[in-house]
Protein backbone atom coordinates (compact mmCIF):
# COMPACT_ATOMS: atom_id res chain seq x y z
CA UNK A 1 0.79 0.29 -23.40
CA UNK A 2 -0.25 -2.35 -20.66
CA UNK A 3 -2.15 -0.50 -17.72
CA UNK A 4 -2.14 -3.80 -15.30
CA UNK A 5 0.48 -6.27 -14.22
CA UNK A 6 -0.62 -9.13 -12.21
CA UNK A 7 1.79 -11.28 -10.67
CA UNK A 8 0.25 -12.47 -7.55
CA UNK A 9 1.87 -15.48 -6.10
CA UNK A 10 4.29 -16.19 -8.69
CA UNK A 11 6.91 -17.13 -5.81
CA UNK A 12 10.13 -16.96 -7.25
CA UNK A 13 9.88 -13.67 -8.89
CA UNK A 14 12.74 -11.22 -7.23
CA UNK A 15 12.27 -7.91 -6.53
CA UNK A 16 15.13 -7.03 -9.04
CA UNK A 17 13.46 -8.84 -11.97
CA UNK A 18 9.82 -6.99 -11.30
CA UNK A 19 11.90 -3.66 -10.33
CA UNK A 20 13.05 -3.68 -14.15
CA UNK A 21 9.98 -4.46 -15.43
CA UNK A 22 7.55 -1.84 -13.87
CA UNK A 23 10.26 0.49 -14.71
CA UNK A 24 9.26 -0.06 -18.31
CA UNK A 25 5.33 0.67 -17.55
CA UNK A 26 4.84 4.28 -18.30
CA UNK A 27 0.99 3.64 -18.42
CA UNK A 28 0.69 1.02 -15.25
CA UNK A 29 -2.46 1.77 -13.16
CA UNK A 30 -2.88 -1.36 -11.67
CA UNK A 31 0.12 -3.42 -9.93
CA UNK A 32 -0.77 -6.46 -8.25
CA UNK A 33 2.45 -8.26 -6.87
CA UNK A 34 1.05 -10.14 -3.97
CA UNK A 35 3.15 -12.71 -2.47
CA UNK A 36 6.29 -11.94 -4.42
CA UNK A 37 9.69 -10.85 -3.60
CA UNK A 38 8.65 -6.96 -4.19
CA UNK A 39 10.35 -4.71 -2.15
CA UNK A 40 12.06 -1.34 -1.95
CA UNK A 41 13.81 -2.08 -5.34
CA UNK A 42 10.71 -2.06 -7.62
CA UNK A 43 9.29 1.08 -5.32
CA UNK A 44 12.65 2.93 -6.54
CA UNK A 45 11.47 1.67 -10.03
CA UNK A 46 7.95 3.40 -9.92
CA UNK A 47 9.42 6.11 -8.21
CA UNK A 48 11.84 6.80 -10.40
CA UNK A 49 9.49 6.16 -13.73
CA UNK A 50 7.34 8.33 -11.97
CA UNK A 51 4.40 5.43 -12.15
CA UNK A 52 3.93 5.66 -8.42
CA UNK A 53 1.55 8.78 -9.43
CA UNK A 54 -0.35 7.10 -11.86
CA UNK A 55 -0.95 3.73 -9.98
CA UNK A 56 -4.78 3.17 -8.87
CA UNK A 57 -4.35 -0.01 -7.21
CA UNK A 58 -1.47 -1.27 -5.78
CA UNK A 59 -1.67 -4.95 -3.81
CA UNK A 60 1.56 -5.55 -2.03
CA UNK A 61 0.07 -7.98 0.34
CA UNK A 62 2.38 -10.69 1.61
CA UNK A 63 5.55 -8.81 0.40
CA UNK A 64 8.09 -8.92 3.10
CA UNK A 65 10.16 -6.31 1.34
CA UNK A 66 7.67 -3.68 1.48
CA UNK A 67 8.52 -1.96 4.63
CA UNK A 68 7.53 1.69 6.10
CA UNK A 69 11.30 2.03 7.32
CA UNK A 70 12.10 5.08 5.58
CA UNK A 71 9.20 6.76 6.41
CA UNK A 72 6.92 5.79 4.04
CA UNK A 73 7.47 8.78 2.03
CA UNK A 74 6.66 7.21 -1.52
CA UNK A 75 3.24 6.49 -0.26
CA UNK A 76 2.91 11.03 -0.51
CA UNK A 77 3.27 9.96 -4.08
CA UNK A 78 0.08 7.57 -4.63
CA UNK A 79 -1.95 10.48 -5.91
CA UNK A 80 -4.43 8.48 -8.01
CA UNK A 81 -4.23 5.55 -5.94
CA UNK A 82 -8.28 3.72 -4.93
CA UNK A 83 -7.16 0.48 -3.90
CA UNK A 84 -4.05 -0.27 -1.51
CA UNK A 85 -3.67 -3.63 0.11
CA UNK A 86 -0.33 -3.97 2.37
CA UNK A 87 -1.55 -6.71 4.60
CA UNK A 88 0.95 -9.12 5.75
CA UNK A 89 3.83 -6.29 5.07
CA UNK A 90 6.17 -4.64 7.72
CA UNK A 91 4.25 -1.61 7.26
CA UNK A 92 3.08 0.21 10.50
CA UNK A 93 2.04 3.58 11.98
CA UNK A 94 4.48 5.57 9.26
CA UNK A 95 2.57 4.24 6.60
CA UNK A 96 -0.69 4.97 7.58
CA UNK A 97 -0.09 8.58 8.47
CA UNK A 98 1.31 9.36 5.04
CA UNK A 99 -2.32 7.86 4.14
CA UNK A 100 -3.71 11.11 5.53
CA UNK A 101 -5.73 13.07 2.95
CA UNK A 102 -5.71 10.34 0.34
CA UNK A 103 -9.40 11.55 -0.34
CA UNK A 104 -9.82 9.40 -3.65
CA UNK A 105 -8.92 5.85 -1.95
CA UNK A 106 -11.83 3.43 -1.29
CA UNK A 107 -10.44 0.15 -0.32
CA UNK A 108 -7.42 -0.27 2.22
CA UNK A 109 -6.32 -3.48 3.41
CA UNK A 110 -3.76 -3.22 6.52
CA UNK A 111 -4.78 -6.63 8.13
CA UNK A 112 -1.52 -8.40 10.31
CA UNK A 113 0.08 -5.11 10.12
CA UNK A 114 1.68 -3.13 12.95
CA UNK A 115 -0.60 -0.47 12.92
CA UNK A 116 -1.92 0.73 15.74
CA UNK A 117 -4.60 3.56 17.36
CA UNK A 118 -3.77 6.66 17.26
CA UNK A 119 -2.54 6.86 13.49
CA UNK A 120 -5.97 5.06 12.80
CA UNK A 121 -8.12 7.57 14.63
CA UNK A 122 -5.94 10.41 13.16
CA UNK A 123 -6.15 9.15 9.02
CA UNK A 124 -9.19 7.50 8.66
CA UNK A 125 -11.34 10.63 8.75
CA UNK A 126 -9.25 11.77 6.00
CA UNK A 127 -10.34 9.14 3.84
CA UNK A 128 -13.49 9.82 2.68
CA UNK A 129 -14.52 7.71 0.17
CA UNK A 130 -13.02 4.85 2.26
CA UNK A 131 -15.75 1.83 1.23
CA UNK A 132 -13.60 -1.39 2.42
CA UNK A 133 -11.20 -1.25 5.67
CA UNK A 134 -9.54 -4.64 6.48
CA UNK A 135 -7.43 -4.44 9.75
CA UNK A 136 -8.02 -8.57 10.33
CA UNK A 137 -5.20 -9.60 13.19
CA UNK A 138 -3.87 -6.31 13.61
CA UNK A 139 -2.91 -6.85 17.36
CA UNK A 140 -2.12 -3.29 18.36
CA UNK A 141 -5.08 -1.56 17.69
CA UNK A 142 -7.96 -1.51 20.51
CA UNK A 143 -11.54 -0.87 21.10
CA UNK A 144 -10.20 2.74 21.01
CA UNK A 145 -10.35 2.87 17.15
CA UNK A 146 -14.40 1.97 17.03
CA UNK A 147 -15.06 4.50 19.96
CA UNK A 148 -13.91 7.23 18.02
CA UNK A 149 -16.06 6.31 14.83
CA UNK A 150 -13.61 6.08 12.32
CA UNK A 151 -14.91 2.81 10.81
């Protein structure tokens, strides 16, 4: 009944080898697969073992094959989620609007992301027990983001 799986920086993990092991994780709250080759495969996993609900952190950061493509529509399933850390994923503006209304998170890390203002100004309201916002080399976003007082 193991609640966290760290894996950070174990390189030459594949997303189809972690894919069949989160499937197996009813009770995973914390998934930390940073630097790995995670990617749409193991989010089908937790989708489909219906972990992505249960997850409270989930640190993707530095997975190239986490990607806001489709949408981003699994994110409407992180209902638990506190922590999130994306950074140095090709998540952008999709992702972050799904974000809207995740009341419970406090720590999002988006930093060289293509995120930009508007979705910013729009979500981070929404996010009120938001304690930690990283958005380090995110080039798109402007002064426009601190004006409106969303930080």
């Amino acid at each position: 009944k193991c609640r966290e799986l760290v894996l950070a920086h174990c390189f030459q993990l594949t997303d189809s080898a972690i894919s069949s092991v989160v499937a197996n994780m009813p009770h995973l709250a914390v998934l930390d697969v940073t630097s790995t080759h995670a990617g749409s495969e193991m989010i089908d996993s937790l989708r489909t073992a219906g972990t992505l609900s249960r997850l409270e952190v989930l640190r993707v950061s530095g997975c190239f094959g986490i990607h806001d493509r489709d949408g981003a529509e699994w994110v409407n399933e992180l209902t638990s989620l506190r922590e999130l850390n994306v950074a140095r994923t090709a998540v952008s503006d999709a992702l972050v609007r799904r974000l809207r209304g995740k009341e419970i998170l406090e720590i999002l890390d988006l930093s060289f992301t293509n995120v930009s203002d508007r979705p910013l100004v729009d979500t981070l309201p929404t996010l009120t027990r938001l304690e930690r916002l990283c958005l380090e080399s995110c080039e798109l976003i402007s002064d426009f983001v601190l004006e409106a007082g969303v930080c």
